[in-house]
Structure formats: structure tokens, C-alpha cells
Protein backbone atom coordinates (compact mmCIF):
# COMPACT_ATOMS: atom_id res chain seq x y z
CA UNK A 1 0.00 0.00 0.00
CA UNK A 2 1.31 3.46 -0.58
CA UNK A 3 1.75 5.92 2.03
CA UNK A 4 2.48 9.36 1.14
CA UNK A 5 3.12 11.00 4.46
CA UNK A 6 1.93 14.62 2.93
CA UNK A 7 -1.58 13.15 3.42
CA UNK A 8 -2.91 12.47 0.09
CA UNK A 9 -2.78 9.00 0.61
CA UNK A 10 -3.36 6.86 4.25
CA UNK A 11 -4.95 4.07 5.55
CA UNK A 12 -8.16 4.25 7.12
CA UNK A 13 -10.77 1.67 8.08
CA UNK A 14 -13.02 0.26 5.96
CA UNK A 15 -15.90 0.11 8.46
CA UNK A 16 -17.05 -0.34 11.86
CA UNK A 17 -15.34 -3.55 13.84
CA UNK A 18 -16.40 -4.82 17.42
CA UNK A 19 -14.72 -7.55 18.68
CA UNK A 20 -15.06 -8.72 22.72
CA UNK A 21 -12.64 -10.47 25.29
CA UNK A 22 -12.88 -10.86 29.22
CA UNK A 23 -10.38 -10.36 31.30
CA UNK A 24 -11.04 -11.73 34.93
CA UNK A 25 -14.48 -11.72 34.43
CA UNK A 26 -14.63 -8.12 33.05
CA UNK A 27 -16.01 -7.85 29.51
CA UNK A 28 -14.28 -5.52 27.06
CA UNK A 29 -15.91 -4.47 23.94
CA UNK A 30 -14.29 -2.47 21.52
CA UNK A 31 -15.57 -0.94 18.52
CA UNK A 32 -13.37 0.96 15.87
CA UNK A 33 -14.17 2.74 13.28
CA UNK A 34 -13.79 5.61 10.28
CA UNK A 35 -14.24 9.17 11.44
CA UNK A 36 -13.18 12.24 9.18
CA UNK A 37 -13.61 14.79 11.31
CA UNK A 38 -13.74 15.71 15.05
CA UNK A 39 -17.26 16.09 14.73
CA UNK A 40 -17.79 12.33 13.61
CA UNK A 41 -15.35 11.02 16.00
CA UNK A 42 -17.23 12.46 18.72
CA UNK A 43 -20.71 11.66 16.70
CA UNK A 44 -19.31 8.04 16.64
CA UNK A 45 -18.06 8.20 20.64
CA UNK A 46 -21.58 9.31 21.47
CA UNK A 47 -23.64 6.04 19.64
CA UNK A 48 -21.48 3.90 21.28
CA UNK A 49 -22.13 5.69 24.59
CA UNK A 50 -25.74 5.39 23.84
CA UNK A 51 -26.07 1.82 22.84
CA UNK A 52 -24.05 0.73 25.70
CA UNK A 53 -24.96 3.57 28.74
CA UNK A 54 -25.59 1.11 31.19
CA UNK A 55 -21.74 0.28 31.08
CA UNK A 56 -18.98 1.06 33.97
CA UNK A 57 -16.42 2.80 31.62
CA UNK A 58 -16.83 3.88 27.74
CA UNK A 59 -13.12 4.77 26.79
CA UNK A 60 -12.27 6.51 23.78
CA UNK A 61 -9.10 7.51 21.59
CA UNK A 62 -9.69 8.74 18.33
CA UNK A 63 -6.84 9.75 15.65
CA UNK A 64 -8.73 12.38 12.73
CA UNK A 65 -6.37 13.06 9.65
CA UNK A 66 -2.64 11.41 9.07
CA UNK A 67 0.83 12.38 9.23
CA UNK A 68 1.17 16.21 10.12
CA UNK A 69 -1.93 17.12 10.33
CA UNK A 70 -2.85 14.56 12.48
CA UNK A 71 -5.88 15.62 15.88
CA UNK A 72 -6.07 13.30 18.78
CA UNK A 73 -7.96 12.58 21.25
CA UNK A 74 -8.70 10.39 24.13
CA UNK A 75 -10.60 9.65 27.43
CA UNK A 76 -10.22 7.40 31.02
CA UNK A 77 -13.62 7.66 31.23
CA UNK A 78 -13.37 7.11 34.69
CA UNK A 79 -10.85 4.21 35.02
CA UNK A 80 -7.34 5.39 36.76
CA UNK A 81 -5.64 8.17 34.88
CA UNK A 82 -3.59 7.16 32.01
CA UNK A 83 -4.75 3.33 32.19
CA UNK A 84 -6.86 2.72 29.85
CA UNK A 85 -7.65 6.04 27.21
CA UNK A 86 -3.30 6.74 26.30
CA UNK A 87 -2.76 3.01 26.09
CA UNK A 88 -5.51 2.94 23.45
CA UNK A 89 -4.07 6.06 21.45
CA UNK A 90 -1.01 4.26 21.52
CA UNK A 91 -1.96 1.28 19.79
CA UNK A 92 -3.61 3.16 17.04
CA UNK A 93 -0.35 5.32 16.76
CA UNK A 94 1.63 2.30 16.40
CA UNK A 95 -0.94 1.08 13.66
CA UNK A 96 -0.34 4.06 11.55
CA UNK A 97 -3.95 4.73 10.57
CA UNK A 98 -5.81 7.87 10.01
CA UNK A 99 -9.44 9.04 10.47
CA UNK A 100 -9.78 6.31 12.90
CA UNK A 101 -11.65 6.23 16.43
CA UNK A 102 -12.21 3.66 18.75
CA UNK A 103 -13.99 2.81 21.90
CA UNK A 104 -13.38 0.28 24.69
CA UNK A 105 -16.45 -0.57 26.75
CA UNK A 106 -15.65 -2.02 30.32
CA UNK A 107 -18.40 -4.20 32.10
CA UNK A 108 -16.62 -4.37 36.02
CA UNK A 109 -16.94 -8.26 36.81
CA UNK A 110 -16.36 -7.72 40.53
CA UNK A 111 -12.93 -8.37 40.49
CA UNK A 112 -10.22 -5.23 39.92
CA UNK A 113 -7.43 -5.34 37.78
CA UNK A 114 -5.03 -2.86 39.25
CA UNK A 115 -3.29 -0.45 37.31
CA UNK A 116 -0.77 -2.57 35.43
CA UNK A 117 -3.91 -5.12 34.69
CA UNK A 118 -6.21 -2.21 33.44
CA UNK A 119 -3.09 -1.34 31.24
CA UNK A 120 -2.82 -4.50 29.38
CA UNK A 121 -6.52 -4.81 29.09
CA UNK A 122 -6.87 -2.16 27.15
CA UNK A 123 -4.04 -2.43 25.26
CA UNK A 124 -5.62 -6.11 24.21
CA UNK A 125 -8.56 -4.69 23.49
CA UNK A 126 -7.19 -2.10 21.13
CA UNK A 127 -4.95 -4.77 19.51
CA UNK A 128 -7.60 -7.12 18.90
CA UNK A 129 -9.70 -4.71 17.43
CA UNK A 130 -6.79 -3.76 15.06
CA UNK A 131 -6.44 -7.55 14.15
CA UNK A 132 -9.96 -7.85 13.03
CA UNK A 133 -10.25 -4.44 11.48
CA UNK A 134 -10.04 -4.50 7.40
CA UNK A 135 -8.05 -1.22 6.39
CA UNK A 136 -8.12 0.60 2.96
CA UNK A 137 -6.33 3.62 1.36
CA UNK A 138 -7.68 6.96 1.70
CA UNK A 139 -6.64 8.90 -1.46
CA UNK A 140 -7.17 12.85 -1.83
CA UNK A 141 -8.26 14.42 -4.82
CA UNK A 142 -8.54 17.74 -6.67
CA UNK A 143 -11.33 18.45 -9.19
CA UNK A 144 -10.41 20.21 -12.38
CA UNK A 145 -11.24 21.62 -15.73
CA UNK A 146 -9.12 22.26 -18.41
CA UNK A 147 -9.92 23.36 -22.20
CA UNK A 148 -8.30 20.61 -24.89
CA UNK A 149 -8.26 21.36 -28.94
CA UNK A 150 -9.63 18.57 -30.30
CA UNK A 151 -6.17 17.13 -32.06
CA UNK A 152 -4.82 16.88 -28.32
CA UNK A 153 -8.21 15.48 -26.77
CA UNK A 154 -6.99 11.61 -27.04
CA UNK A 155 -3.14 12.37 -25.68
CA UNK A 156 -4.66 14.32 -23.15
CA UNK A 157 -7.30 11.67 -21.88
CA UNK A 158 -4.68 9.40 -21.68
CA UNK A 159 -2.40 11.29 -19.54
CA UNK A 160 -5.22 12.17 -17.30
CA UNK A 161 -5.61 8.13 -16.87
CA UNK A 162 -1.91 7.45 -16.46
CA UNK A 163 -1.83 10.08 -13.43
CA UNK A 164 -4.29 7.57 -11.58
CA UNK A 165 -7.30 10.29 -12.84
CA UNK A 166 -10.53 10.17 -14.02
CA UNK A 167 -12.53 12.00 -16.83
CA UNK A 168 -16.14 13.94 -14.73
CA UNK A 169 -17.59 14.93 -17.59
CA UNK A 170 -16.51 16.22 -21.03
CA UNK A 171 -18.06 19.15 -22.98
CA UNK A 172 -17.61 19.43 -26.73
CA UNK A 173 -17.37 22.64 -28.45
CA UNK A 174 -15.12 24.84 -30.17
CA UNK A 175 -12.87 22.51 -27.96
CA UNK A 176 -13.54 20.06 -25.50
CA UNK A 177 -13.58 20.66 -22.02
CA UNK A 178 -12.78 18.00 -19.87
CA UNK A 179 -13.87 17.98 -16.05
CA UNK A 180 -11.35 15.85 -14.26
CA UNK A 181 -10.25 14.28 -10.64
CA UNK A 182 -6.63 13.37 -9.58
CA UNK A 183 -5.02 12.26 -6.96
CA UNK A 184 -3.08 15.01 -5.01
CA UNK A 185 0.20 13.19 -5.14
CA UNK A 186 -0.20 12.85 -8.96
CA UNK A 187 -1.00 16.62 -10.04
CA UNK A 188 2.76 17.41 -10.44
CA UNK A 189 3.34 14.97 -13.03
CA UNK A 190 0.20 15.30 -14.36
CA UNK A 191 0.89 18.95 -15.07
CA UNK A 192 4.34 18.10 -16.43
CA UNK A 193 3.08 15.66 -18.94
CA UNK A 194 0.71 18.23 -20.36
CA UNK A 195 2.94 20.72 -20.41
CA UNK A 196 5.12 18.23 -22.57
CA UNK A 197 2.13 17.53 -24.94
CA UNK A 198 0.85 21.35 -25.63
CA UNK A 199 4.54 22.99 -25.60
CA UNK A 200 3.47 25.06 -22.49
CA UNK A 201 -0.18 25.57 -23.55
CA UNK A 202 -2.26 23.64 -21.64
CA UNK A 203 -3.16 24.53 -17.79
CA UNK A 204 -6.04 22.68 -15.55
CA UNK A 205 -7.69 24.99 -13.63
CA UNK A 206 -8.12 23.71 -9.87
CA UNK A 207 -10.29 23.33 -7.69
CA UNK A 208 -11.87 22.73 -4.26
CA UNK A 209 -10.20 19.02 -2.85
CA UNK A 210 -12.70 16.60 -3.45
CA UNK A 211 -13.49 14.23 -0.41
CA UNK A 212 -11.19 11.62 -0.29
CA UNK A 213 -12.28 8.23 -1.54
């Protein structure tokens, strides 16, 4: 899988995951999933919450973007500071995933676990969650529109398709107008090889990012 640590490309889940293990007769549930911003993190935090309020502990960590521009967040929800919502974050840190969030739920079985125990259980949890979670790539894209003569239209098409892009729409006029999407990490050469085709002439106007697939 490629990784392009700019952002335009990451690994993300591909969709909600709850797996379950006991640990001295305490039941931990964890459920991880895809958030892409704060707000669904905390939209996400909040169903679990919901479906499981009758609970002793709901712990989150959540992990919104990738690379630089990575947000965190996390929560003890109760449980000991620093034993159960930091050892969470750090097992999706060391899975190098993005737009990811996760919550362990903790059902006390009358038996505590102690600091170091509460440690490892959630550390499990996390890590079996990870295990049974399917991942796939997160790519960024750009939309854009650029203004072909028709002898170039065919060259052009098939540089747009070699940069990993894909033809929105086309127009057909005086020239044809192509509306386009490409990868972030691909407009550079992109842009190069149409410069190479038109001698200079030929510029896509950008726009807005689209939302990543």
C-alpha cells in the first residue's frame, strides 16, 4: 500500500469492527471505526455511549487526519488516569492509521485489575480490534477543468488516466472541455506531462479538494 506522508494518501478503516474479550471476568468491547472529522469522532463516541450507557467505563481515543496534520484525542472515562484512554491512542499510533476512532467498553466483573492489569486490558482490546479491522487507502483528490483542442483530446485523456485520474464529464465545443479528478500526489506529473504535450499551452484549472475516496 502506498503511504504518502503529505496526506494524500493513508490508511483508514473500511468500516465499523467490534470484537469482545474478558479479562477476569470483566467484559471488554471495543468498537473501531472511520471518522473524518472531530465532529464524527465524537458523533461516533456518542452512539457507542448510547447503545451501551448502562456500562462502567466507555473509553475513547480517536486519531482524525494522518501524518502532520494529524488531531487526537482520548478519554479514562473514569478508570485510573492514564490506564486505559493513552494506552488505546497508543496502539492506534503504532498502527499508523488515520481518520480512525475507537472505543473500549468495560463491564466491572467484581474483580479489579489494578493499574498494570487495566493497562494490558486495554491495550488487548485495542490490539484485537486492530487484528480484526479491514483497512483501505484513503486517497485525496482535486477536481479540475481544463480546455483541450480537439487534435490533443486523445493524448490528453490518456495522460489524465496514467496520473491515476478520471474524466467527470466532457463538454464538446469549439474545444472540448474536460472535467477531471486526480489524486493530489499525482497533479505534479500530471501537469508536467501536459505541459510536454501542448509545448506550455495547456493549464487545468483547480479546484476545491474533493473528499477523499
Amino acid at each position: 500500500m502506498t503511504k504518502e506522508r503529505g496526506g494524500s494518501r493513508y490508511p483508514v478503516p473500511a468500516e465499523t469492527t467490534r470484537v469482545e474479550m474478558r479479562v477476569v471476568n470483566s467484559r471488554f468491547i471495543a468498537t473501531i471505526g472511520q471518522a473524518r472529522t472531530v465532529e464524527e469522532a465524537r458523533a461516533f463516541i456518542e452512539r457507542i455511549r448510547e447503545e451501551f450507557r448502562d456500562a462502567t467505563h466507555n473509553v475513547y481515543a480517536f486519531r482524525v487526519g494522518y501524518g502532520p496534520s494529524v488531531t487526537e484525542g482520548m478519554s479514562d472515562d473514569g478508570e485510573p488516569p492514564g490506564t486505559a484512554g493513552r494506552p488505546a491512542l497508543a496502539v492506534l499510533r503504532g498502527a499508523d492509521l488515520g481518520d480512525v476512532v475507537l472505543v473500549i467498553t468495560r463491564y466491572f466483573g467484581g474483580t479489579k485489575l489494578g493499574t498494570g492489569g487495566l493497562v494490558r486490558a486495554y491495550t488487548g482490546a485495542a490490539q484485537e480490534a486492530l487484528r480484526a479491522l479491514r483497512v483501505v487507502e484513503r486517497v485525496e483528490r482535486r477536481r479540475g477543468r481544463i480546455n483541450v483542442p480537439y487534435s490533443l483530446y486523445e493524448p490528453v485523456r490518456q495522460a489524465i488516466i496514467a496520473a491515476g485520474g478520471e474524466i467527470a464529464g466532457e463538454e464538446f465545443a469549439g474545444e472540448v472541455t474536460l472535467k477531471l479528478t486526480v489524486p493530489v500526489g499525482d497533479i505534479a506529473g500530471l501537469e508536467a506531462a501536459l505541459a510536454e504535450l501542448s509545448g506550455g499551452r495547456l493549464h487545468v484549472a483547480w479546484g476545491e479538494a474533493d473528499q477523499p475516496s
